[in-house]
C-alpha atoms as a PDB file:
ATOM      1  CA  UNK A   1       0.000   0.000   0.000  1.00  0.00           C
ATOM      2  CA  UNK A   2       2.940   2.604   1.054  1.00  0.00           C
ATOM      3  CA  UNK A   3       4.666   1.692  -1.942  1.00  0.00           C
ATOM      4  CA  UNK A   4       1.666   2.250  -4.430  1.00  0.00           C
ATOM      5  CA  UNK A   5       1.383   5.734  -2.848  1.00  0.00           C
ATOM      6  CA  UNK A   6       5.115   6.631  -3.044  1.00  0.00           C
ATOM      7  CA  UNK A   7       4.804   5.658  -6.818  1.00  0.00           C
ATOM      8  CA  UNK A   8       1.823   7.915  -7.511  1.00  0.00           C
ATOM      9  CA  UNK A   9       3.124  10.970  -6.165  1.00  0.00           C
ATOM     10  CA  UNK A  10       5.856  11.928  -8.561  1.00  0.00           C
ATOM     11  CA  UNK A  11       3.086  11.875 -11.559  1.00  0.00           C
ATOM     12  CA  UNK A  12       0.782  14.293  -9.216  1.00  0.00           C
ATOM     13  CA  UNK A  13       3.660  16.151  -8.530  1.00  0.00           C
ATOM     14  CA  UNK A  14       4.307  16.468 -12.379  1.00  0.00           C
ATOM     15  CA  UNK A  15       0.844  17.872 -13.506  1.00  0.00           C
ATOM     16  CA  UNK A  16       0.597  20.036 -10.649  1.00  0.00           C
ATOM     17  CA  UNK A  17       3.998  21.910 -11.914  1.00  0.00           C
ATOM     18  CA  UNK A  18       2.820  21.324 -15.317  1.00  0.00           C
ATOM     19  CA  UNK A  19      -0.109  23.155 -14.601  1.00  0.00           C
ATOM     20  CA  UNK A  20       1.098  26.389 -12.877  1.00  0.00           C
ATOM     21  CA  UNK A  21       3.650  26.312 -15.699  1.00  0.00           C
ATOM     22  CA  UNK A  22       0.852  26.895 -18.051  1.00  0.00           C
ATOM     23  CA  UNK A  23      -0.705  29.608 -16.513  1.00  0.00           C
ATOM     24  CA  UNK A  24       2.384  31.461 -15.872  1.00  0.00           C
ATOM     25  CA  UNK A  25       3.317  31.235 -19.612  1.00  0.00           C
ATOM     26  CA  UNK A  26      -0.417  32.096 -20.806  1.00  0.00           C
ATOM     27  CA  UNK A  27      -0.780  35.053 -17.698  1.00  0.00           C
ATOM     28  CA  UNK A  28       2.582  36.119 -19.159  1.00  0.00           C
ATOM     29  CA  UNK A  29       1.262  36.013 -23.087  1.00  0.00           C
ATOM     30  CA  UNK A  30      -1.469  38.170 -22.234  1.00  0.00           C
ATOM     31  CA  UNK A  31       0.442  40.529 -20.148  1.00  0.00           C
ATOM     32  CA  UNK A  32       2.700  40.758 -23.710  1.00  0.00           C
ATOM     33  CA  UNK A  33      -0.206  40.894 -25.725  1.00  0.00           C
ATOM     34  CA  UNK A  34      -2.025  43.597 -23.727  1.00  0.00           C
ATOM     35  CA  UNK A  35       1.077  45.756 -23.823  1.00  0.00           C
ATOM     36  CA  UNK A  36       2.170  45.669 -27.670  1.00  0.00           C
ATOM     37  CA  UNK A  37      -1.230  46.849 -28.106  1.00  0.00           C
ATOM     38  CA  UNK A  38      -1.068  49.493 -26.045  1.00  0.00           C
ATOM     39  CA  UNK A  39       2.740  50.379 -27.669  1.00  0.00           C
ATOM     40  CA  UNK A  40       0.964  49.767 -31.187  1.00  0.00           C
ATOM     41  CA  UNK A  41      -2.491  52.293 -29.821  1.00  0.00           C
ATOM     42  CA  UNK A  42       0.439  54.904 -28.820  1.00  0.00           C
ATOM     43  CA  UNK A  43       2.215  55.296 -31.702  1.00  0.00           C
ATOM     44  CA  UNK A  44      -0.945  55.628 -34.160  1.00  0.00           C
ATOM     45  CA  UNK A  45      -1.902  58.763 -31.441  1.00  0.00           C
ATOM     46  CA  UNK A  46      -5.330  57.093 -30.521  1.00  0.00           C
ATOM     47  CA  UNK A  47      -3.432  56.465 -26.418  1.00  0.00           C
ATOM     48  CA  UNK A  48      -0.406  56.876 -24.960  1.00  0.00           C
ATOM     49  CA  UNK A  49       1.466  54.783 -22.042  1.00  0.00           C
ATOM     50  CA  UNK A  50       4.820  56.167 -21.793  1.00  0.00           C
ATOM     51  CA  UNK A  51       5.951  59.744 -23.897  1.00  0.00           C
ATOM     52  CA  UNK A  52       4.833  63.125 -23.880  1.00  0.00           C
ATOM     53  CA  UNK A  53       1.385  63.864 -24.412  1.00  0.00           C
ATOM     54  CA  UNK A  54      -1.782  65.895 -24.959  1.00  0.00           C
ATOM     55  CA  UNK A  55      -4.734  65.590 -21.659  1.00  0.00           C
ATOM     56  CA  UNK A  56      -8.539  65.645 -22.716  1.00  0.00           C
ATOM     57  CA  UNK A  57     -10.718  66.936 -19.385  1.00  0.00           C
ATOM     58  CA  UNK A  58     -14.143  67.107 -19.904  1.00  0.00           C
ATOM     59  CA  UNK A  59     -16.932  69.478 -18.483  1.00  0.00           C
ATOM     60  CA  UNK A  60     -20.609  68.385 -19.071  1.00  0.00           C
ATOM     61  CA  UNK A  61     -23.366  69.169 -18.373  1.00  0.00           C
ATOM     62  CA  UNK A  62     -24.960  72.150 -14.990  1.00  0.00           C
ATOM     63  CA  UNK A  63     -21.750  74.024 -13.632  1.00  0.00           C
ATOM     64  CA  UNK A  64     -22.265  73.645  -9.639  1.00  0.00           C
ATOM     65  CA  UNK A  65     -19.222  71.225  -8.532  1.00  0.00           C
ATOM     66  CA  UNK A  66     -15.891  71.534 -10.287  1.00  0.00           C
ATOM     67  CA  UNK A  67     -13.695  69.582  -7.629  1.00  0.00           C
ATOM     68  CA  UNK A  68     -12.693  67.113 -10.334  1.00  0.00           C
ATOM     69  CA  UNK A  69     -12.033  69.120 -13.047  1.00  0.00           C
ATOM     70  CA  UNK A  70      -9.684  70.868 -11.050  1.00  0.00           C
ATOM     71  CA  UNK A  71      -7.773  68.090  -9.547  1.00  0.00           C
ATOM     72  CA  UNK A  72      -7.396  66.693 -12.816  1.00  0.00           C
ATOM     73  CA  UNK A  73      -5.768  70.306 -13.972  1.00  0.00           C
ATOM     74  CA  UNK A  74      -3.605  70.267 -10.961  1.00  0.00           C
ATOM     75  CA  UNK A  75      -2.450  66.635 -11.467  1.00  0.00           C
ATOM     76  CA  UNK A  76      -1.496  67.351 -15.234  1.00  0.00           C
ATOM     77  CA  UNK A  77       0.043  71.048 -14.365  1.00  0.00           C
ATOM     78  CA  UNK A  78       2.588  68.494 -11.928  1.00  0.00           C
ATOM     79  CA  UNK A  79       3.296  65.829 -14.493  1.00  0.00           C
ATOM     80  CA  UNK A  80       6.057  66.448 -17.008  1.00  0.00           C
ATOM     81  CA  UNK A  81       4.748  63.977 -19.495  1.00  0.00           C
ATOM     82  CA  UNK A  82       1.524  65.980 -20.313  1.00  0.00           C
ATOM     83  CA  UNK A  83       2.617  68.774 -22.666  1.00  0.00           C
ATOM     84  CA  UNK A  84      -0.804  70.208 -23.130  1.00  0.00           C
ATOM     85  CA  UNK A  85      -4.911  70.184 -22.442  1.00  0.00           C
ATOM     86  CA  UNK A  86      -7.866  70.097 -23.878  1.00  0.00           C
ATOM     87  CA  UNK A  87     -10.927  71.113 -22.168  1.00  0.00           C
ATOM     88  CA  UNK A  88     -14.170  69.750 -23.752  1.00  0.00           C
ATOM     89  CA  UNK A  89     -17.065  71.599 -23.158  1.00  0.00           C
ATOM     90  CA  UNK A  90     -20.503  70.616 -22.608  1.00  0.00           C
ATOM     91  CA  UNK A  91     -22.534  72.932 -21.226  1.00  0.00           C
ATOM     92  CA  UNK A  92     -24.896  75.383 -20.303  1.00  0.00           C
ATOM     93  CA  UNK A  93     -23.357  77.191 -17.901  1.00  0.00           C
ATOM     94  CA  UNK A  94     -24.010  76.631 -14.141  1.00  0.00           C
ATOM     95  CA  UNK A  95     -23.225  78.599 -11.107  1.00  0.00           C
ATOM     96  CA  UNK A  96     -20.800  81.599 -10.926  1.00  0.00           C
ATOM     97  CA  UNK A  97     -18.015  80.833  -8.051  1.00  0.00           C
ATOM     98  CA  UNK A  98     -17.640  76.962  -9.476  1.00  0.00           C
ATOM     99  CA  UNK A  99     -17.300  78.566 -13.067  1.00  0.00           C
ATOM    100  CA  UNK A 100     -14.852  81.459 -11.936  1.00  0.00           C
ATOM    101  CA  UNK A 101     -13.075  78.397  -9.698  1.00  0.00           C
ATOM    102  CA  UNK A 102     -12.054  76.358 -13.448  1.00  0.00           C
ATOM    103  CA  UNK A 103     -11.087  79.645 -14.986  1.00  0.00           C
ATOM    104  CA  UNK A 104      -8.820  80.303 -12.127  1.00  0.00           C
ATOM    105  CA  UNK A 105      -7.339  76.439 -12.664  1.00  0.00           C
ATOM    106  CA  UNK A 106      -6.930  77.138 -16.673  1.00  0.00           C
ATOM    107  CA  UNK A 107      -5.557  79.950 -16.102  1.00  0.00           C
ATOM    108  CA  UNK A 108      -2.606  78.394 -13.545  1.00  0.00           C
ATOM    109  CA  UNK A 109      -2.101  75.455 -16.158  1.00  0.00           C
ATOM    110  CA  UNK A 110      -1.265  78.302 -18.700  1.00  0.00           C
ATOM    111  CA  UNK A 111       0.945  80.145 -16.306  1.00  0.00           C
ATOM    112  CA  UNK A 112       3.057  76.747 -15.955  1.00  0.00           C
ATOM    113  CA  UNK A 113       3.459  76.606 -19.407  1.00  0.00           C
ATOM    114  CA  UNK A 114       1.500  74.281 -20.550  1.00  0.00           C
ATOM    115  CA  UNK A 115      -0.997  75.295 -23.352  1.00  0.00           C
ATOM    116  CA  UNK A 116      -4.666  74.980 -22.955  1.00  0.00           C
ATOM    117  CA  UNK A 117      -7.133  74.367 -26.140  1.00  0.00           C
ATOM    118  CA  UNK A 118     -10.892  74.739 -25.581  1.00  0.00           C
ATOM    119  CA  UNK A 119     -12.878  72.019 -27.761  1.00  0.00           C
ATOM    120  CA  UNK A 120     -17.032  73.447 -27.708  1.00  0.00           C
ATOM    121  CA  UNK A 121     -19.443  70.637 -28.263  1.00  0.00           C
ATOM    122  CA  UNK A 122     -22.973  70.731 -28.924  1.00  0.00           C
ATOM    123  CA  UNK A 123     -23.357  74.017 -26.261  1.00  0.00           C
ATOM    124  CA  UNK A 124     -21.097  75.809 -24.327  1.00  0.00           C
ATOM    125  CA  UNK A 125     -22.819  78.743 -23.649  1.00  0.00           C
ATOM    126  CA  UNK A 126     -22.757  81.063 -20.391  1.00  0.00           C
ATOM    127  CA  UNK A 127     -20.911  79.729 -17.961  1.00  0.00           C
ATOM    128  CA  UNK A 128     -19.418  77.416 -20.470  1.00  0.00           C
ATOM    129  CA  UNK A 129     -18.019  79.879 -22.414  1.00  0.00           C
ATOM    130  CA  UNK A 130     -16.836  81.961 -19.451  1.00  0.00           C
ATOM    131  CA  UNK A 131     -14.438  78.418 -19.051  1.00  0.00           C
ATOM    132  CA  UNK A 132     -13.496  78.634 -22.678  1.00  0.00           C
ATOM    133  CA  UNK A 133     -12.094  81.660 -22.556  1.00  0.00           C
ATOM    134  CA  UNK A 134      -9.806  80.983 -20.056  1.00  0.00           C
ATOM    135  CA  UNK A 135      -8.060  78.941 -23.234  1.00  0.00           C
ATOM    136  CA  UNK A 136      -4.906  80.048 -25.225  1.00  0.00           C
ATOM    137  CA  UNK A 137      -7.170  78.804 -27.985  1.00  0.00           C
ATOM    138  CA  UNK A 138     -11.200  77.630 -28.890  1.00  0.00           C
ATOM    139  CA  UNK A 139     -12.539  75.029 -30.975  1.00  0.00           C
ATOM    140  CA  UNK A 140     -15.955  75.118 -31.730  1.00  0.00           C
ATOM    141  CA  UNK A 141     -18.131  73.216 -34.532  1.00  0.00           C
ATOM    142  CA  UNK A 142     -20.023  75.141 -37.136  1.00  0.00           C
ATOM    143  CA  UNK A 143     -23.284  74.315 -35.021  1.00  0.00           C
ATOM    144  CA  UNK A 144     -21.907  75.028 -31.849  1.00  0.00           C
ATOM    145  CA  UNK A 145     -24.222  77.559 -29.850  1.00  0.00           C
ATOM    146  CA  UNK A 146     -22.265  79.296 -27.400  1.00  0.00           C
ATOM    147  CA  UNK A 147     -21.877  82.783 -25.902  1.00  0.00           C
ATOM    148  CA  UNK A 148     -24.930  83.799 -24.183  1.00  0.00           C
ATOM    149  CA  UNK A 149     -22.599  86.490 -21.793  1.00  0.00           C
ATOM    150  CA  UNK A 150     -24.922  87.259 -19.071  1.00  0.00           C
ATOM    151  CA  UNK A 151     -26.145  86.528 -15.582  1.00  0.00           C
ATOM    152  CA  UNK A 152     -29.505  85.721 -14.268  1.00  0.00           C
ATOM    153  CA  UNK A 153     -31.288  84.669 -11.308  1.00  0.00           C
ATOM    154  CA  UNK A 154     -34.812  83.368 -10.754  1.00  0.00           C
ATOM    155  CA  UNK A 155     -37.024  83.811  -7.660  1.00  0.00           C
ATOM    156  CA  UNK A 156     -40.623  82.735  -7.661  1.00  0.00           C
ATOM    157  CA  UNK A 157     -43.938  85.105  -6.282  1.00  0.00           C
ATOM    158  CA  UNK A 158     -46.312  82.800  -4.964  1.00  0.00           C
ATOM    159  CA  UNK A 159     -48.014  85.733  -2.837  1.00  0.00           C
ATOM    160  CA  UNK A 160     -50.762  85.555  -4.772  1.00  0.00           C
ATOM    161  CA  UNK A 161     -51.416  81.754  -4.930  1.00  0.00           C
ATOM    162  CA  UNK A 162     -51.119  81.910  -0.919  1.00  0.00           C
ATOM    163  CA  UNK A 163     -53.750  84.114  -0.386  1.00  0.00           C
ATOM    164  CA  UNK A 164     -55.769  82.177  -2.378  1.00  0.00           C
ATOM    165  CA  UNK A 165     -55.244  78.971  -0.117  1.00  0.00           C
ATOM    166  CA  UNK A 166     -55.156  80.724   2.813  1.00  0.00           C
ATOM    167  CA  UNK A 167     -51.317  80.399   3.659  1.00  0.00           C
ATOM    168  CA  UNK A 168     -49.731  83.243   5.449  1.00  0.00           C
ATOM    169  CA  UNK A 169     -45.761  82.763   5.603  1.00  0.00           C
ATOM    170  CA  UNK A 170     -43.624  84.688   8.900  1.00  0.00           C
ATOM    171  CA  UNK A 171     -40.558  85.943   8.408  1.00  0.00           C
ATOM    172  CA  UNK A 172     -38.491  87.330  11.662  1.00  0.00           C
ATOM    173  CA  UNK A 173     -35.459  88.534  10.547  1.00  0.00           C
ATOM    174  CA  UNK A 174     -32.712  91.209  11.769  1.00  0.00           C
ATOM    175  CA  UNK A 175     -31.576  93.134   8.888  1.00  0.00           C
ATOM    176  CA  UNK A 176     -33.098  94.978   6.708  1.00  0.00           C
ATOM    177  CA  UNK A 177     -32.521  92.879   3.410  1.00  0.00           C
ATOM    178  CA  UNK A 178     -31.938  89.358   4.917  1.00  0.00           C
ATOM    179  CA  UNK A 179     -34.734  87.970   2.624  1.00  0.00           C
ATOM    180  CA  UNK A 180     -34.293  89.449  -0.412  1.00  0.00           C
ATOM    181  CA  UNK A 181     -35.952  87.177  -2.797  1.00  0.00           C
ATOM    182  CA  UNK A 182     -38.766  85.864  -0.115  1.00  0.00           C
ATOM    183  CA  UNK A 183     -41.056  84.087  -2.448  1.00  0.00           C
ATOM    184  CA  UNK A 184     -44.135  84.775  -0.348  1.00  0.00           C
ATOM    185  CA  UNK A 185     -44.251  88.703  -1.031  1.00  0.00           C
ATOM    186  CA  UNK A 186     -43.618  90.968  -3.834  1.00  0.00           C
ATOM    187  CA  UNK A 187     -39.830  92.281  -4.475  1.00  0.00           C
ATOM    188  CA  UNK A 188     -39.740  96.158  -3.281  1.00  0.00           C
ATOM    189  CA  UNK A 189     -37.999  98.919  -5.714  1.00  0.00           C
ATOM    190  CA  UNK A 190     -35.167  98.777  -3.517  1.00  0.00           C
ATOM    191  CA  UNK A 191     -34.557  95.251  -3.037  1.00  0.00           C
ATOM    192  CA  UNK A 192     -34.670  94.961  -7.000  1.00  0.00           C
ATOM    193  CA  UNK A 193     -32.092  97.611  -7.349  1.00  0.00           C
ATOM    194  CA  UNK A 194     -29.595  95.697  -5.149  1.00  0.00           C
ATOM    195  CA  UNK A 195     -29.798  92.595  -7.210  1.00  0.00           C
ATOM    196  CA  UNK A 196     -29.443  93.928 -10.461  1.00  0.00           C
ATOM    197  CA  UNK A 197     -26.138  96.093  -9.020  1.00  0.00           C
ATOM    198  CA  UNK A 198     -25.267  92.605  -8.042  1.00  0.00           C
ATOM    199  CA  UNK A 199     -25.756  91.357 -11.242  1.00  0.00           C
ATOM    200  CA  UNK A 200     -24.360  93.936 -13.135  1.00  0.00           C
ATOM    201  CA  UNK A 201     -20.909  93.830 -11.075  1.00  0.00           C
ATOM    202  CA  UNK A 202     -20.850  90.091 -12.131  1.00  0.00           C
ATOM    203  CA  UNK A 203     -21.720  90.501 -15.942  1.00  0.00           C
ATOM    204  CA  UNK A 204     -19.060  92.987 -15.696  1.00  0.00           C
ATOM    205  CA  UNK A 205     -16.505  90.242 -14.707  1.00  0.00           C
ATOM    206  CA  UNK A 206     -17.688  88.160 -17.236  1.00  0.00           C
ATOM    207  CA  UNK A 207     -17.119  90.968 -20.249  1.00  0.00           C
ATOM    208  CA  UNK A 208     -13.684  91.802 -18.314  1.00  0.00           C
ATOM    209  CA  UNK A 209     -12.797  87.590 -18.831  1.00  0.00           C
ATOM    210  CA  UNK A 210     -13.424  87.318 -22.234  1.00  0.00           C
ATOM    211  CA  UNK A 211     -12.236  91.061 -23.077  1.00  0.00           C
ATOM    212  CA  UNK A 212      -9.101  89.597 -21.396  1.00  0.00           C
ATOM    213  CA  UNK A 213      -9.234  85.970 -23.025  1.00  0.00           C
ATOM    214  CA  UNK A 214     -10.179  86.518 -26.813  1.00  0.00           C
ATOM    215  CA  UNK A 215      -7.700  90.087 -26.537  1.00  0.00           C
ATOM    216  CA  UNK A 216     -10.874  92.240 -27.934  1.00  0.00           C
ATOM    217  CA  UNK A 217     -11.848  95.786 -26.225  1.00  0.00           C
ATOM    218  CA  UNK A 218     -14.162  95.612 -23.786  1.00  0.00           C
ATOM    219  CA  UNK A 219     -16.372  98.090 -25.534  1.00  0.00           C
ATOM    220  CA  UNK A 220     -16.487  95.798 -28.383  1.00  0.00           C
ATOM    221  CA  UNK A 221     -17.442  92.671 -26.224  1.00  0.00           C
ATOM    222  CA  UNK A 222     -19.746  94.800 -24.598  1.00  0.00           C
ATOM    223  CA  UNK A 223     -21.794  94.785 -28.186  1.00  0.00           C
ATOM    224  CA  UNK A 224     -22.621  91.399 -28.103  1.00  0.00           C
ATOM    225  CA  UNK A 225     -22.628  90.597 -24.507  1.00  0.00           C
ATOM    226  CA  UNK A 226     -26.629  90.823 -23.875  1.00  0.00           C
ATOM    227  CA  UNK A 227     -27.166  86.917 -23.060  1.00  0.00           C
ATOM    228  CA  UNK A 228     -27.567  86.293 -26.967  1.00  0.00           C
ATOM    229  CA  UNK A 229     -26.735  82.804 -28.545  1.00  0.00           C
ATOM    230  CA  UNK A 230     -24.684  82.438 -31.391  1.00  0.00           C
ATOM    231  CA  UNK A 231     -23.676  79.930 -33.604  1.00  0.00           C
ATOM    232  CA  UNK A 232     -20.170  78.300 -33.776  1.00  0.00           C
ATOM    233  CA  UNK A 233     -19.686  80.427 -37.468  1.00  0.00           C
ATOM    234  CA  UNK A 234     -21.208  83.192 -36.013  1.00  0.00           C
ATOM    235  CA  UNK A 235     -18.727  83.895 -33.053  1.00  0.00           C
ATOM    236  CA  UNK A 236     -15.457  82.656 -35.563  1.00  0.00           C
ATOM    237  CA  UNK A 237     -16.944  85.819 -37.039  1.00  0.00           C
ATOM    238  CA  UNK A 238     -17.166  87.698 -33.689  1.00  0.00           C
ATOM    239  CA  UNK A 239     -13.658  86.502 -32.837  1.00  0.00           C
ATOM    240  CA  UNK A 240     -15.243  84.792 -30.492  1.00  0.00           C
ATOM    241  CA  UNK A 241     -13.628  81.739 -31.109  1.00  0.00           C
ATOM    242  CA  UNK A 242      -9.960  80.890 -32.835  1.00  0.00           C
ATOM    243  CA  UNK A 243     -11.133  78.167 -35.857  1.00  0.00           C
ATOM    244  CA  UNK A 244     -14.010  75.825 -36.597  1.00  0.00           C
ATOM    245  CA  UNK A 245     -13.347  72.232 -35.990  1.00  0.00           C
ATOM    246  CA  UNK A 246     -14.256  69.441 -33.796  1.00  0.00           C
ATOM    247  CA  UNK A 247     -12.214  67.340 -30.946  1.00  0.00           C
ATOM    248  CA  UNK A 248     -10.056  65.795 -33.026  1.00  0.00           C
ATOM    249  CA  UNK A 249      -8.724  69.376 -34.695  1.00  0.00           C
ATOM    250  CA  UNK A 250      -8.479  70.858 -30.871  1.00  0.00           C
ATOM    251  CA  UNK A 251      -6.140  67.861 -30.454  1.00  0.00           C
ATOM    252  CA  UNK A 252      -4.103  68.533 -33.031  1.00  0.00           C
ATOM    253  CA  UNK A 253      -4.032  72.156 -32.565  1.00  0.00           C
ATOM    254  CA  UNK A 254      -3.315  71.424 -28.769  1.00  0.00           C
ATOM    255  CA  UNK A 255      -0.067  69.626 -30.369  1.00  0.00           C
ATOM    256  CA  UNK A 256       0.902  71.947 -32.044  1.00  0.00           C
ATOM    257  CA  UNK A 257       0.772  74.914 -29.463  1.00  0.00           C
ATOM    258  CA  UNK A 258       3.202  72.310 -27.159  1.00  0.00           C
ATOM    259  CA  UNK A 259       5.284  71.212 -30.393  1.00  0.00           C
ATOM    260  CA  UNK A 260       4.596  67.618 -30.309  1.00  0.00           C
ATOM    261  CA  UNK A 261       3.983  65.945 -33.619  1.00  0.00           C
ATOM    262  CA  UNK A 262       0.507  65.079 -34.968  1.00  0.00           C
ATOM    263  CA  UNK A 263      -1.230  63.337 -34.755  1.00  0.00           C
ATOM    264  CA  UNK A 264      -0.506  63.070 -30.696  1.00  0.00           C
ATOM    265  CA  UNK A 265      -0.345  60.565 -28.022  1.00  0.00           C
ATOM    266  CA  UNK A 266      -3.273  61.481 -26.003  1.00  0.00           C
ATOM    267  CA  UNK A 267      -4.946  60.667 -22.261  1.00  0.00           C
ATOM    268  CA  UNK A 268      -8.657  60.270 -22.968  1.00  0.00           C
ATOM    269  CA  UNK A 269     -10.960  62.126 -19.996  1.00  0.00           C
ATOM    270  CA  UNK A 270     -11.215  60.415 -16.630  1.00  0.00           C
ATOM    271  CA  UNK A 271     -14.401  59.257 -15.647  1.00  0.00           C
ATOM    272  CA  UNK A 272     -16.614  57.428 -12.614  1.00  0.00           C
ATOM    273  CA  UNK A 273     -18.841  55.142 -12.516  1.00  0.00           C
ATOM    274  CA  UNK A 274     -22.225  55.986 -11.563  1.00  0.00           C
ATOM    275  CA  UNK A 275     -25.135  53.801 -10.732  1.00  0.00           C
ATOM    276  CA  UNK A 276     -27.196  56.807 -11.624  1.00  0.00           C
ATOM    277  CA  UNK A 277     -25.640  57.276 -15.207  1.00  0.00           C
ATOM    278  CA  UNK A 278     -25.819  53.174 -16.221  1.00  0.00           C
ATOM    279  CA  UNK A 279     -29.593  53.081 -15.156  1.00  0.00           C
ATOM    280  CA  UNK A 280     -30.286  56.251 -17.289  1.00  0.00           C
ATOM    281  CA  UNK A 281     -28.716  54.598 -20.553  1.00  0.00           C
ATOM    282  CA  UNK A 282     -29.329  51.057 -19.715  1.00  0.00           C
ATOM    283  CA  UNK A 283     -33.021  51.478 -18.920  1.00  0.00           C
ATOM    284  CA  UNK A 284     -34.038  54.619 -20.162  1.00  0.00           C
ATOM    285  CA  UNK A 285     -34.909  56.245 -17.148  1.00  0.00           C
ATOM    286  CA  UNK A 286     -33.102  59.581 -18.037  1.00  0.00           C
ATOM    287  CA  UNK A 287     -35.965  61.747 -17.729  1.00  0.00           C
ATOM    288  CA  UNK A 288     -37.093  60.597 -14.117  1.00  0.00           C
ATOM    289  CA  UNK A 289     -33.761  60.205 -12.781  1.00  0.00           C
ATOM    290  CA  UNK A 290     -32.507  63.999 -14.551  1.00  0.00           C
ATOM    291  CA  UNK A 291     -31.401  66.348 -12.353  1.00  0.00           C
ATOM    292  CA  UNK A 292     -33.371  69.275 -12.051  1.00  0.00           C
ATOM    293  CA  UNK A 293     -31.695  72.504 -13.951  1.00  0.00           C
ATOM    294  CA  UNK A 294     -32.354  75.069 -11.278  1.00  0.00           C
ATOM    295  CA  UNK A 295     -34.475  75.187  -7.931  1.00  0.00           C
ATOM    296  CA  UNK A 296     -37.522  76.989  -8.048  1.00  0.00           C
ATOM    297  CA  UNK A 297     -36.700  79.534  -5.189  1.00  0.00           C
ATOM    298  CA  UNK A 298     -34.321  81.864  -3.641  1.00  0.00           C
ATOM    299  CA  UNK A 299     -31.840  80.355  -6.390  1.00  0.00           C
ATOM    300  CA  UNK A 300     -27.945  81.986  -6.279  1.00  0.00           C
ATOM    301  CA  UNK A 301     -26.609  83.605  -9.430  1.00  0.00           C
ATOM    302  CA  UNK A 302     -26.107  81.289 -12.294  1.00  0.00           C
ATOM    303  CA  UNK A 303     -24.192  81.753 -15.879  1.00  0.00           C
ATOM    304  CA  UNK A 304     -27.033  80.269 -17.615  1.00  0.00           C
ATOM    305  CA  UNK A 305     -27.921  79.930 -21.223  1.00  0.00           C
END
């Protein structure tokens, strides 16, 4: 019995080495595999893994939390192997301090020497082209609607509809325009004046950032800075924007700026996973799972197309 035992164990032995053999040579195949593509991706300039390169961020969609965005501008202003950014833009607009916040981050990328190209999708209007312009260049499609320079904010009166339902609503406050925009009561002559200064010192800072960006007069911003939309030809013609042309020709332009050749290697945008996102294209649930644009009352200011 022993013996039969101590004869079986070498062949066990055997196909157990055999076997881990295997998987070390196909685990290492794969591994070779995985990274020739990767070289072979590189050099045609659709990815890059080692070499200098050209970083796509992307913006989409309502303007209220940057924190992303600019870590991703920081992390690429610190790394030596990304020789220059482009921003694509998909937006509305959105709230002022977040927009003013990814200005501020362009803006330091540029200062580190890094060159910036703006890429405007189907809108970037508002707020989104108050980021643009932050750019040492901007991209934008023939159909592109963009601009809209202004600043708005919506407050609802329901006075009205509460004294029909019998609702009164108390307000104790100490100061004299603590609720400005109180829904449940008309705005006063005074109150109305103090927004709209408000507003006007912020469209002002909008002008002043795209007088600045696109190097025009402000006087001559000023002309078509009345929240109008325009189309991608129409602001080329405004000077809006630098050249018509989609991702791919902000890409290359973005190479050129930085002097790499083109087409270049290029980081594609980062992005998380959301539960939220997958059920809205998986199941079609996009309009009762869409977040709401704006809250009906006492809303802040907001770049808005």
């Amino acid at each position: 019995m022993s013996s039969t035992t101590t004869r079986t164990r070498p062949p066990r032995r055997v196909a157990v080495i055999g076997a881990a053999l295997v998987i070390y040579l196909g685990t290492a195949a794969l591994f070779v595999a995985v990274l020739s593509s990767m070289f072979g991706v590189a050099r045609r300039g659709g990815g890059a893994l080692f070499g200098e390169r050209v970083a796509i961020v992307e913006l989409e969609g309502l303007i209220v939390d940057v924190d992303d965005q600019v870590r991703e501008l920081r992390a690429y202003r610190d790394n030596p192997g990304i020789r220059a950014v482009v921003i694509r833009i998909n937006s509305p607009g959105g709230a002022v301090a977040p927009t003013q916040e990814l200005y501020g981050a362009i803006r330091r990328l540029r200062e580190a020497g890094k060159p910036v190209v703006a890429s405007l999708g189907a809108v970037a209007a508002s707020g989104g082209y108050y980021v643009a312009v932050a750019a040492d260049q901007i991209y934008a499609n023939p159909g592109t609607l963009t601009g809209s320079i202004g600043v708005v904010m919506q407050m609802a009166n329901l006075n009205a509809l509460m004294k029909k339902v019998g609702v009164e609503y108390v307000v104790v406050k100490a100061g004299e325009f603590k609720d400005v925009g109180n829904f449940a009561r008309p705005m006063t002559a005074e109150e109305r004046r103090i927004l709209q200064a408000l507003l006007d010192d912020v469209h002002g800072q909008f002008i002043a950032a795209v007088a600045d960006g696109r190097k025009l007069d402000r006087a001559e911003v000023r002309r078509f800075a009345d929240g109008r939309v325009f189309s991608g030809s129409q602001a080329k013609t405004l000077r809006m924007i630098d050249a018509l042309g989609g991702l791919e020709e902000a890409v290359d332009g973005a190479a050129t700026l930085a002097g790499l050749p083109k087409p270049p290697r290029v980081i594609g945008p980062r992005r998380r996973f959301s539960v939220v996102d997958l059920l809205r294209n998986q199941l079609g649930l996009a309009g009762l799972l869409a977040t709401p644009t704006l809250p009906l009352v006492r809303t802040p200011l907001y770049l808005m197309d």
